[in-house]
PDB file of N, CA and C in Angstrom:
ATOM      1  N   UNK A   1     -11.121  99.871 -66.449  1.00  0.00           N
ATOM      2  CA  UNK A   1     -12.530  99.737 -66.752  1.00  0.00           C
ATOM      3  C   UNK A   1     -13.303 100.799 -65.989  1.00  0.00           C
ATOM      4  N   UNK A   2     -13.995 101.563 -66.833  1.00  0.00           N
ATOM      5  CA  UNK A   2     -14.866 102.736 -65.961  1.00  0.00           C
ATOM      6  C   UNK A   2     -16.233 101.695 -65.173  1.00  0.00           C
ATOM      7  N   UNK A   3     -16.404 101.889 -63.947  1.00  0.00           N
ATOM      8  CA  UNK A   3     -17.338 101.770 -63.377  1.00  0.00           C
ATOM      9  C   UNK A   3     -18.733 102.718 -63.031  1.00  0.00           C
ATOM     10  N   UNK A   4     -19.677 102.375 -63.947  1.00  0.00           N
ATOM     11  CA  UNK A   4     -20.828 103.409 -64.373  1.00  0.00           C
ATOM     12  C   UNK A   4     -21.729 103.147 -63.211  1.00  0.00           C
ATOM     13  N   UNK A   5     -22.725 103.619 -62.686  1.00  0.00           N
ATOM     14  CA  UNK A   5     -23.639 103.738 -61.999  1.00  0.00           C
ATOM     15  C   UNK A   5     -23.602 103.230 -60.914  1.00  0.00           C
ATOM     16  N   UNK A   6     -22.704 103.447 -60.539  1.00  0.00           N
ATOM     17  CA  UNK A   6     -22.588 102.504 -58.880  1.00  0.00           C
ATOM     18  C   UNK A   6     -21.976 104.025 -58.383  1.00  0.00           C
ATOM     19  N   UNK A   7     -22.359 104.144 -56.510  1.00  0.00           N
ATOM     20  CA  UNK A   7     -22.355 104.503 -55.773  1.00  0.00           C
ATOM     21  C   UNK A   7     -20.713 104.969 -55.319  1.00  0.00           C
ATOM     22  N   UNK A   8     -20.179 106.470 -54.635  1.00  0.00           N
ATOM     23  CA  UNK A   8     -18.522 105.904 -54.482  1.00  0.00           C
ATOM     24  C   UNK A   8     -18.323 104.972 -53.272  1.00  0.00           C
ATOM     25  N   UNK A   9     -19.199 104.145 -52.483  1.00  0.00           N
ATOM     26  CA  UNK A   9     -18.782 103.040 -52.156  1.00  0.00           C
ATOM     27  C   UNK A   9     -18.383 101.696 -52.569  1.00  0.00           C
ATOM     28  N   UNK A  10     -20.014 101.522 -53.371  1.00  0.00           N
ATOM     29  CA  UNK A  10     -19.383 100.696 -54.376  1.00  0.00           C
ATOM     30  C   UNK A  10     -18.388 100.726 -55.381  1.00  0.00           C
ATOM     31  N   UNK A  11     -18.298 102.164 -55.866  1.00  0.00           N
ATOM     32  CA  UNK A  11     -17.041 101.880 -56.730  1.00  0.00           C
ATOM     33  C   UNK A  11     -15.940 101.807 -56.657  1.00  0.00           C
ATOM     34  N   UNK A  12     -15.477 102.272 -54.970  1.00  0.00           N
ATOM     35  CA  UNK A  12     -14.156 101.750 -54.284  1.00  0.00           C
ATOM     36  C   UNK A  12     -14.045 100.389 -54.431  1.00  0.00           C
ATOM     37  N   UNK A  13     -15.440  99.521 -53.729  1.00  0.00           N
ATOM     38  CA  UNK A  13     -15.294  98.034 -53.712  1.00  0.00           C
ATOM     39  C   UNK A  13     -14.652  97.139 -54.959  1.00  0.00           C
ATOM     40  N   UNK A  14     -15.673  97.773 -55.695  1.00  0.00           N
ATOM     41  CA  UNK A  14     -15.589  96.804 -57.498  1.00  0.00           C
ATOM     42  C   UNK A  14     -13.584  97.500 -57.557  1.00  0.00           C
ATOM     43  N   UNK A  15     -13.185  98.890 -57.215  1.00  0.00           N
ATOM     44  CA  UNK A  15     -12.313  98.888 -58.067  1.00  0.00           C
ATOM     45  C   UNK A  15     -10.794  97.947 -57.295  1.00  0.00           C
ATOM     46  N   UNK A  16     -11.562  98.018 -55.753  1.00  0.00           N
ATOM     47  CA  UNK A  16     -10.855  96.944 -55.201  1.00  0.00           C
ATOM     48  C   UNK A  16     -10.638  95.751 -55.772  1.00  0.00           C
ATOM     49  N   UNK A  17     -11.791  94.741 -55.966  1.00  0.00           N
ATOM     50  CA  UNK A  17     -11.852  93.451 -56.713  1.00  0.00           C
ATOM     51  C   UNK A  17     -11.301  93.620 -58.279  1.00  0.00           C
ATOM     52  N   UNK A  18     -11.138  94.294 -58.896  1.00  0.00           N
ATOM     53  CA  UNK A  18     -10.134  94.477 -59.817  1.00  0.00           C
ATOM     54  C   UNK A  18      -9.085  94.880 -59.969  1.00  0.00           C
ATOM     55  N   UNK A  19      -8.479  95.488 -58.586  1.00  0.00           N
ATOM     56  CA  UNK A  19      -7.618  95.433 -58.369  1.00  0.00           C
ATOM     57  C   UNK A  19      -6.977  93.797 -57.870  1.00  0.00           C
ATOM     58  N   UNK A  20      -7.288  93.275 -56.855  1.00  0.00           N
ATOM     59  CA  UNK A  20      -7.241  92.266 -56.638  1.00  0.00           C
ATOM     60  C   UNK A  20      -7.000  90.963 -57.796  1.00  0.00           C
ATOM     61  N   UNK A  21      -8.290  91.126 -58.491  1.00  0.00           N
ATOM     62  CA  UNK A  21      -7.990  89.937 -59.244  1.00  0.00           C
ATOM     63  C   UNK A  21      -7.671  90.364 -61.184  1.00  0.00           C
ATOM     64  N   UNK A  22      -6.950  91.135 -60.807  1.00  0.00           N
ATOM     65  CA  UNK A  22      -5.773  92.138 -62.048  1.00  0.00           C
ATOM     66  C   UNK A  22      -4.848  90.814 -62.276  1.00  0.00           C
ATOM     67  N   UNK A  23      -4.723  90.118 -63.408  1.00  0.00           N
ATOM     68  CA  UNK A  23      -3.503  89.190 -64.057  1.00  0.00           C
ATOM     69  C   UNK A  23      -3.572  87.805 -63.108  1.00  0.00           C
ATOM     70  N   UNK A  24      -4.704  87.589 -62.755  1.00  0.00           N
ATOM     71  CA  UNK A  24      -5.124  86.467 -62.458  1.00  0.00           C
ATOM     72  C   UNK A  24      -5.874  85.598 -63.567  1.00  0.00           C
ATOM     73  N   UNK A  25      -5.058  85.041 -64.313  1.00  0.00           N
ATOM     74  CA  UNK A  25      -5.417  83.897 -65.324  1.00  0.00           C
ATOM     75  C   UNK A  25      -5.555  82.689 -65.237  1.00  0.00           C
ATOM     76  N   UNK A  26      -5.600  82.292 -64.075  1.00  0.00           N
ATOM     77  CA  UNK A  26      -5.507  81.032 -63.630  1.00  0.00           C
ATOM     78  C   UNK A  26      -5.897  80.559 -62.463  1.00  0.00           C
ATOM     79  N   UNK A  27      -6.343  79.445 -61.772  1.00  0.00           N
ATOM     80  CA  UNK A  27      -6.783  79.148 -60.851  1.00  0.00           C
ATOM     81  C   UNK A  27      -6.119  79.712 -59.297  1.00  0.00           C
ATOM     82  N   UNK A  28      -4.835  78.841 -59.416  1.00  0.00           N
ATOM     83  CA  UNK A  28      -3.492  78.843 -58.612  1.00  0.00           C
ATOM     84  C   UNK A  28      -3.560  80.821 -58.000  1.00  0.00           C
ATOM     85  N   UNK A  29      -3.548  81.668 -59.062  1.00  0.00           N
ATOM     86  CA  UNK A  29      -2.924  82.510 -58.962  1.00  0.00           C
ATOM     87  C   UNK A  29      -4.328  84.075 -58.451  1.00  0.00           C
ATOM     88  N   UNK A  30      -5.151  83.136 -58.750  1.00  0.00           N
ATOM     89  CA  UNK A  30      -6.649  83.743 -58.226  1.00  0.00           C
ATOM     90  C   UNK A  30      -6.679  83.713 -56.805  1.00  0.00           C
ATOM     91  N   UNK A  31      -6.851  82.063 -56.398  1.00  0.00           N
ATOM     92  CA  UNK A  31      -6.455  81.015 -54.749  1.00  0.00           C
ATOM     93  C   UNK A  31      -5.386  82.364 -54.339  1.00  0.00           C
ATOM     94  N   UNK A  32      -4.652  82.371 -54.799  1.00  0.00           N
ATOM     95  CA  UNK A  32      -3.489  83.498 -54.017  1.00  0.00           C
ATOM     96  C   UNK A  32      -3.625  84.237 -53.512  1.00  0.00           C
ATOM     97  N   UNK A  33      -4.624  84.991 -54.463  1.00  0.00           N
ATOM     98  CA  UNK A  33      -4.824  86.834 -54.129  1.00  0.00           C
ATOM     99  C   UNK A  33      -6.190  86.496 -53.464  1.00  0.00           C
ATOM    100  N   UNK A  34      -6.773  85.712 -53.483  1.00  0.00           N
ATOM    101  CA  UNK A  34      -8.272  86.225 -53.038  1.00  0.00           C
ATOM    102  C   UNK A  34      -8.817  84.858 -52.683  1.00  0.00           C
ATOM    103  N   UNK A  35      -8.237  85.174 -51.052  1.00  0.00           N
ATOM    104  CA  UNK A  35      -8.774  84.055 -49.863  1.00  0.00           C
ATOM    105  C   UNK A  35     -10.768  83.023 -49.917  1.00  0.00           C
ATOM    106  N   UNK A  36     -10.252  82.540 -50.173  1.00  0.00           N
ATOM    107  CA  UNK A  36     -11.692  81.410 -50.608  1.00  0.00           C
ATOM    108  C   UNK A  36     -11.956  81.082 -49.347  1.00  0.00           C
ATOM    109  N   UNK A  37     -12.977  81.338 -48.713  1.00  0.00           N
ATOM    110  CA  UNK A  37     -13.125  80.161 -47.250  1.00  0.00           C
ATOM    111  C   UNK A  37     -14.201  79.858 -47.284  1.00  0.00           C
ATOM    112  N   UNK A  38     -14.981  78.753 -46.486  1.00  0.00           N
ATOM    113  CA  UNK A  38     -16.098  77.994 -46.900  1.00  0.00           C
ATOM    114  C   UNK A  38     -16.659  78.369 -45.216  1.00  0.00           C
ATOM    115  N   UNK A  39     -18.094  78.045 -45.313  1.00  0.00           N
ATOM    116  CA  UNK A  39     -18.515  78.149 -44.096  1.00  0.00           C
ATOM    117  C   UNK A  39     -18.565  77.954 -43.132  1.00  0.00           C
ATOM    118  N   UNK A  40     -17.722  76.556 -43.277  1.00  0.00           N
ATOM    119  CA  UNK A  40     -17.228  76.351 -41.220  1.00  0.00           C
ATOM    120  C   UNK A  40     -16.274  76.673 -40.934  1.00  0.00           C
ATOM    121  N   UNK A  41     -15.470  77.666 -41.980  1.00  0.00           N
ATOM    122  CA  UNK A  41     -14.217  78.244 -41.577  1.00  0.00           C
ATOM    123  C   UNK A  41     -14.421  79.976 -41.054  1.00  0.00           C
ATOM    124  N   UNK A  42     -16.120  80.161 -41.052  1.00  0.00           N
ATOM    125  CA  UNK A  42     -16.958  81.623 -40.527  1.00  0.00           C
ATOM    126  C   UNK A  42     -17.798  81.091 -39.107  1.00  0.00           C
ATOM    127  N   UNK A  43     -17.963  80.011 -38.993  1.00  0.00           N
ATOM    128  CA  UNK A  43     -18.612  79.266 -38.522  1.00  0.00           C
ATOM    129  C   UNK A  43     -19.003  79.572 -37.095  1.00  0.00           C
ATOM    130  N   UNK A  44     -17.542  79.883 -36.394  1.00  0.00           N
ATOM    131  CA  UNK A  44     -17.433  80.612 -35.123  1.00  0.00           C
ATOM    132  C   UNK A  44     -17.830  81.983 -35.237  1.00  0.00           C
ATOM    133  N   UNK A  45     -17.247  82.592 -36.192  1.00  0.00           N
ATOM    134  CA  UNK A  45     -17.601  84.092 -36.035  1.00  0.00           C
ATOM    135  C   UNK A  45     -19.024  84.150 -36.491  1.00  0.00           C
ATOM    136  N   UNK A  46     -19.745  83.704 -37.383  1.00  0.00           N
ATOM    137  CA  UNK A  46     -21.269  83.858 -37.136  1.00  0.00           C
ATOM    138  C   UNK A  46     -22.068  83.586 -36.324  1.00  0.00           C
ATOM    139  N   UNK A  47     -21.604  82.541 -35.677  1.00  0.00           N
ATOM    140  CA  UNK A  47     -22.396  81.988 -34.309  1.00  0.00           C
ATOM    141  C   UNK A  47     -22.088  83.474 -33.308  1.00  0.00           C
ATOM    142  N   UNK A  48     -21.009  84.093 -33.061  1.00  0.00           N
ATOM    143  CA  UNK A  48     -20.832  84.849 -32.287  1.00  0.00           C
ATOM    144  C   UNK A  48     -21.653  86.420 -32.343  1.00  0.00           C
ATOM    145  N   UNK A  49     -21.968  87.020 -33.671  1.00  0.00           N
ATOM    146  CA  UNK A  49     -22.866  87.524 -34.333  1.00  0.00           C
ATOM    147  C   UNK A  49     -24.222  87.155 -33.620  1.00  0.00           C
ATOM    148  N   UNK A  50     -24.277  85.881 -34.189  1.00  0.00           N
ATOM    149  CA  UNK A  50     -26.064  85.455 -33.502  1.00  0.00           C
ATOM    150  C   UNK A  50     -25.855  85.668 -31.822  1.00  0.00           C
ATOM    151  N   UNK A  51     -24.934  85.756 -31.777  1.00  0.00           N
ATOM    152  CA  UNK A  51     -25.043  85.410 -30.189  1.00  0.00           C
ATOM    153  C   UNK A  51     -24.988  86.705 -29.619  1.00  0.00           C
ATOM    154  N   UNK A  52     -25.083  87.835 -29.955  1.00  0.00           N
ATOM    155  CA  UNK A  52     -25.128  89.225 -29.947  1.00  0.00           C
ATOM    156  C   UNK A  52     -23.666  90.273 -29.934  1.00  0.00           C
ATOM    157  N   UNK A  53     -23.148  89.563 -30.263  1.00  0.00           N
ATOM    158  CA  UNK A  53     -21.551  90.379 -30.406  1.00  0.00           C
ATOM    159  C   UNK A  53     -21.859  91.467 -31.571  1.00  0.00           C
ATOM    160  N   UNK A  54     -21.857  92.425 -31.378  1.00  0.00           N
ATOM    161  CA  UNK A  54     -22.126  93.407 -32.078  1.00  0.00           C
ATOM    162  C   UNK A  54     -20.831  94.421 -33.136  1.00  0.00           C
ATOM    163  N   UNK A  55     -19.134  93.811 -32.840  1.00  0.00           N
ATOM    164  CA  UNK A  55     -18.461  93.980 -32.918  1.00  0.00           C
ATOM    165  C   UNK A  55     -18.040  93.880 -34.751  1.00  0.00           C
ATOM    166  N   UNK A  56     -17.331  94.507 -35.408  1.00  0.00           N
ATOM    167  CA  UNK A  56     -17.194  94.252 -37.299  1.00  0.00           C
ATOM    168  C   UNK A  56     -16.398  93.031 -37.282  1.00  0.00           C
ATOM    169  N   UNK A  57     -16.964  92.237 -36.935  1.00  0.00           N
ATOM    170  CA  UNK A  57     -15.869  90.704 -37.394  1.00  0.00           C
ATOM    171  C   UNK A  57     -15.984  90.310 -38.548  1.00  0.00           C
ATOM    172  N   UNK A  58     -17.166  90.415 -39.408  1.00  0.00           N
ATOM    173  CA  UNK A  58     -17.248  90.244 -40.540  1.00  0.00           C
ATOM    174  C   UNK A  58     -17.205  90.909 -41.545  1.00  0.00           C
ATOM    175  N   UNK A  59     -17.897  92.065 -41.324  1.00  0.00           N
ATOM    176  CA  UNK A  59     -18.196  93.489 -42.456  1.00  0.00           C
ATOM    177  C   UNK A  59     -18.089  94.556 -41.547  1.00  0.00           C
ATOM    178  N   UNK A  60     -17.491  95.438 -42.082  1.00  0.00           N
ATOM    179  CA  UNK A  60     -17.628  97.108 -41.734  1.00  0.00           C
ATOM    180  C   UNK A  60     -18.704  97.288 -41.178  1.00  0.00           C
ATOM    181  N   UNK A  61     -20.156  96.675 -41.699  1.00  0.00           N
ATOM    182  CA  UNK A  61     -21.830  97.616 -41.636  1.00  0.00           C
ATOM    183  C   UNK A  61     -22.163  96.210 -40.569  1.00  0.00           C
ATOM    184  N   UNK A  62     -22.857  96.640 -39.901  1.00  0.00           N
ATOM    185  CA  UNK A  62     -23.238  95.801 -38.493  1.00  0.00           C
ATOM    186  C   UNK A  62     -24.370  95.225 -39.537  1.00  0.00           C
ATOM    187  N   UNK A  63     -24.140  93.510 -39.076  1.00  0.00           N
ATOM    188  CA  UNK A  63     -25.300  92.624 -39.095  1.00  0.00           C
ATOM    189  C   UNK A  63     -26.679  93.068 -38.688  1.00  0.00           C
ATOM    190  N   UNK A  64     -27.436  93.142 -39.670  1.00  0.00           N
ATOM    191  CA  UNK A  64     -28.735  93.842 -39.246  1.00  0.00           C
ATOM    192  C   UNK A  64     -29.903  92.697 -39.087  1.00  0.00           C
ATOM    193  N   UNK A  65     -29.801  91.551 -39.558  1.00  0.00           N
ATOM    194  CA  UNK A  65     -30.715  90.268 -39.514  1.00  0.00           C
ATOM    195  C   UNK A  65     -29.840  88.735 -39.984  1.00  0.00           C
ATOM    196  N   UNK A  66     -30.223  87.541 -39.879  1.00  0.00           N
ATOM    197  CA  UNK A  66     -29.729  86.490 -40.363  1.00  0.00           C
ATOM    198  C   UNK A  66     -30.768  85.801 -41.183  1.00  0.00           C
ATOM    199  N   UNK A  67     -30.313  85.275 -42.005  1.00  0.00           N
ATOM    200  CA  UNK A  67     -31.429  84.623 -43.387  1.00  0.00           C
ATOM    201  C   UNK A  67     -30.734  83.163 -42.993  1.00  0.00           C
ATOM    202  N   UNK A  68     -31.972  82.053 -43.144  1.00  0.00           N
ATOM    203  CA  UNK A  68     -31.404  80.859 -42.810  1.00  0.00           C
ATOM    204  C   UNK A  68     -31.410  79.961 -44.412  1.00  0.00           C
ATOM    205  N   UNK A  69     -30.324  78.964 -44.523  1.00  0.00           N
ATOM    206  CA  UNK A  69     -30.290  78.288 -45.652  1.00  0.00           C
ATOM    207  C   UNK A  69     -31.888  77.599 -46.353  1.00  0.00           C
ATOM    208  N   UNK A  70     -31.961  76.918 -47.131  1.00  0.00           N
ATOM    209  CA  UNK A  70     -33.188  76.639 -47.214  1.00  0.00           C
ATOM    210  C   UNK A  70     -32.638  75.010 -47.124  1.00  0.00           C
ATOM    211  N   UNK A  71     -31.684  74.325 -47.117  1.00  0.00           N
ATOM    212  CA  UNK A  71     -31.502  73.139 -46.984  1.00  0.00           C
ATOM    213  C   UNK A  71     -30.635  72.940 -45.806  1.00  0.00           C
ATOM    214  N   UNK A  72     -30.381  71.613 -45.278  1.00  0.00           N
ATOM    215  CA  UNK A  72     -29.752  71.084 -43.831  1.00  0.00           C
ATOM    216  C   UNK A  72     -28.561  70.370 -44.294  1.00  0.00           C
ATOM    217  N   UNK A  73     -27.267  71.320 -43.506  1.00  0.00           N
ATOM    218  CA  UNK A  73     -26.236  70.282 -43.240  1.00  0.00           C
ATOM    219  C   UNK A  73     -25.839  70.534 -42.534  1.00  0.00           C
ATOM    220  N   UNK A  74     -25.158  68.688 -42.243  1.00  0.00           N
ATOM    221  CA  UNK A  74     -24.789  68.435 -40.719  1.00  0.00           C
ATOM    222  C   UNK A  74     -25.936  68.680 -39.835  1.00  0.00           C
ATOM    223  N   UNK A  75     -27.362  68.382 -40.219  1.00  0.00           N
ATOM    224  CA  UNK A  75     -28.282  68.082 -39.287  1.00  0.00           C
ATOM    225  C   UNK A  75     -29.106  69.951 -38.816  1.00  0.00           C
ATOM    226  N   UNK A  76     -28.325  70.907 -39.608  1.00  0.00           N
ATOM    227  CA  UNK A  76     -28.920  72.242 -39.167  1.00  0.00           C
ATOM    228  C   UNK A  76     -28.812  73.180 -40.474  1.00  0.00           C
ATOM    229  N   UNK A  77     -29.721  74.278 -40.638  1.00  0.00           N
ATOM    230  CA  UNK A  77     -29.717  75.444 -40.988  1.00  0.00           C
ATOM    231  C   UNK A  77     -28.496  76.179 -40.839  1.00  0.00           C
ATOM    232  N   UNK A  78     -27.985  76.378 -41.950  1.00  0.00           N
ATOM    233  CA  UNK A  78     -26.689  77.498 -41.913  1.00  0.00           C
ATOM    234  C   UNK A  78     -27.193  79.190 -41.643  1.00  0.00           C
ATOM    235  N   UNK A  79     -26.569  79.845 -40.695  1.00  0.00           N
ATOM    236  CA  UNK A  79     -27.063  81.194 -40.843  1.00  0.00           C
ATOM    237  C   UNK A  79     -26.475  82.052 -41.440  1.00  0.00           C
ATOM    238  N   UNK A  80     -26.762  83.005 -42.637  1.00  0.00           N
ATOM    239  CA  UNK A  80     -26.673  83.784 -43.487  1.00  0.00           C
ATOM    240  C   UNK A  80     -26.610  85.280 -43.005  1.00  0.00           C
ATOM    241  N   UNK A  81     -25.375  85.633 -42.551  1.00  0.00           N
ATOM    242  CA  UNK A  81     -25.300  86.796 -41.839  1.00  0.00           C
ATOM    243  C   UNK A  81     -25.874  88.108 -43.319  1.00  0.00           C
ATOM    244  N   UNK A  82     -26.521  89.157 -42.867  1.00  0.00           N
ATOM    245  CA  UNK A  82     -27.251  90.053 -44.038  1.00  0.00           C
ATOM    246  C   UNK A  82     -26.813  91.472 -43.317  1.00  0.00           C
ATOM    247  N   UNK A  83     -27.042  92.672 -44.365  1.00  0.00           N
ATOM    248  CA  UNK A  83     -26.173  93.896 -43.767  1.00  0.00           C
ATOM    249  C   UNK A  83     -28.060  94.583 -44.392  1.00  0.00           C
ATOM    250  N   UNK A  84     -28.161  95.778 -43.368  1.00  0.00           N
ATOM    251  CA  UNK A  84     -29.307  96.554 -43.672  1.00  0.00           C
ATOM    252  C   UNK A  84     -29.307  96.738 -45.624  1.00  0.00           C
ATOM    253  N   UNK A  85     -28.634  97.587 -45.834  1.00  0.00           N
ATOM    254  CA  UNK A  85     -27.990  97.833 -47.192  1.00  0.00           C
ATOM    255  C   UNK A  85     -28.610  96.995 -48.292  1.00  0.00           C
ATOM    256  N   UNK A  86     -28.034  95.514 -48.016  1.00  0.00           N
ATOM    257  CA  UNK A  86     -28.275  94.423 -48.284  1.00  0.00           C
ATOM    258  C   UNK A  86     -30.224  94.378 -48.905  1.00  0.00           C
ATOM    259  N   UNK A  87     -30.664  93.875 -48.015  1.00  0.00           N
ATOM    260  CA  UNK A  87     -32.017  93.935 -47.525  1.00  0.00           C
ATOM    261  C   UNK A  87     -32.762  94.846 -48.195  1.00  0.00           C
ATOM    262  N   UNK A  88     -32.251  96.400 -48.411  1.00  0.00           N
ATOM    263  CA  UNK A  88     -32.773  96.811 -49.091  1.00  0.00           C
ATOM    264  C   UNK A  88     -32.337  96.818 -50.686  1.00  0.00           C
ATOM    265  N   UNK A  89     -31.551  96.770 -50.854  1.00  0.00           N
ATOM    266  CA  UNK A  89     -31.378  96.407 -52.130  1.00  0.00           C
ATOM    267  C   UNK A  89     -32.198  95.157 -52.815  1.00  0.00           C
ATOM    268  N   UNK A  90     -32.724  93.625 -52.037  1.00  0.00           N
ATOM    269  CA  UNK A  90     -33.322  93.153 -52.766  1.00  0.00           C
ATOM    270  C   UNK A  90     -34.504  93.490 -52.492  1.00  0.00           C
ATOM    271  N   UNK A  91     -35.409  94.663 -52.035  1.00  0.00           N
ATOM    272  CA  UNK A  91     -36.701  94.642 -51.930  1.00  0.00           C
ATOM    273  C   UNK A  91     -36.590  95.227 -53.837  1.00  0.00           C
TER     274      UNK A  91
END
């Protein structure tokens, strides 16, 4: 699949994720190739982020701000680690 108007970063990424999920027809075989984790399984490493660790634990591009959930679980705001990049793209 040609990837049109995207950037050659992005088009490494996308051609990554199609690489990745290439002859994945099925649930099972998706789960395989391409690690699902939910948020209290980041849970530590974002807290560590907020906590000023400045280190790529999560992304290549350093955490530039945190966006908080708009709803509560487990009694708190989830924090939404965001990349500069990011940020500007949705202005």
């Amino acid at each position: 699949m040609a990837i049109a108007n995207c950037d050659d970063e992005n088009a490494k990424a996308l051609q990554f994720i199609e690489d990745m999920t290439r002859n994945t027809d099925n649930r099972n075989t998706f789960k395989s190739k391409v690690p699902v984790v939910s948020y209290d399984d980041l849970k530590h490493d974002i807290q560590r982020i907020a906590n000023g660790d400045r280190s790529p634990i999560l992304c290549a591009h350093p955490i530039s701000e945190f966006l908080t959930s708009s709803g509560i679980s487990a009694g708190e705001r989830k924090l939404r680690p965001t990349i500069r990049q990011e940020m500007e793209r949705r202005r």
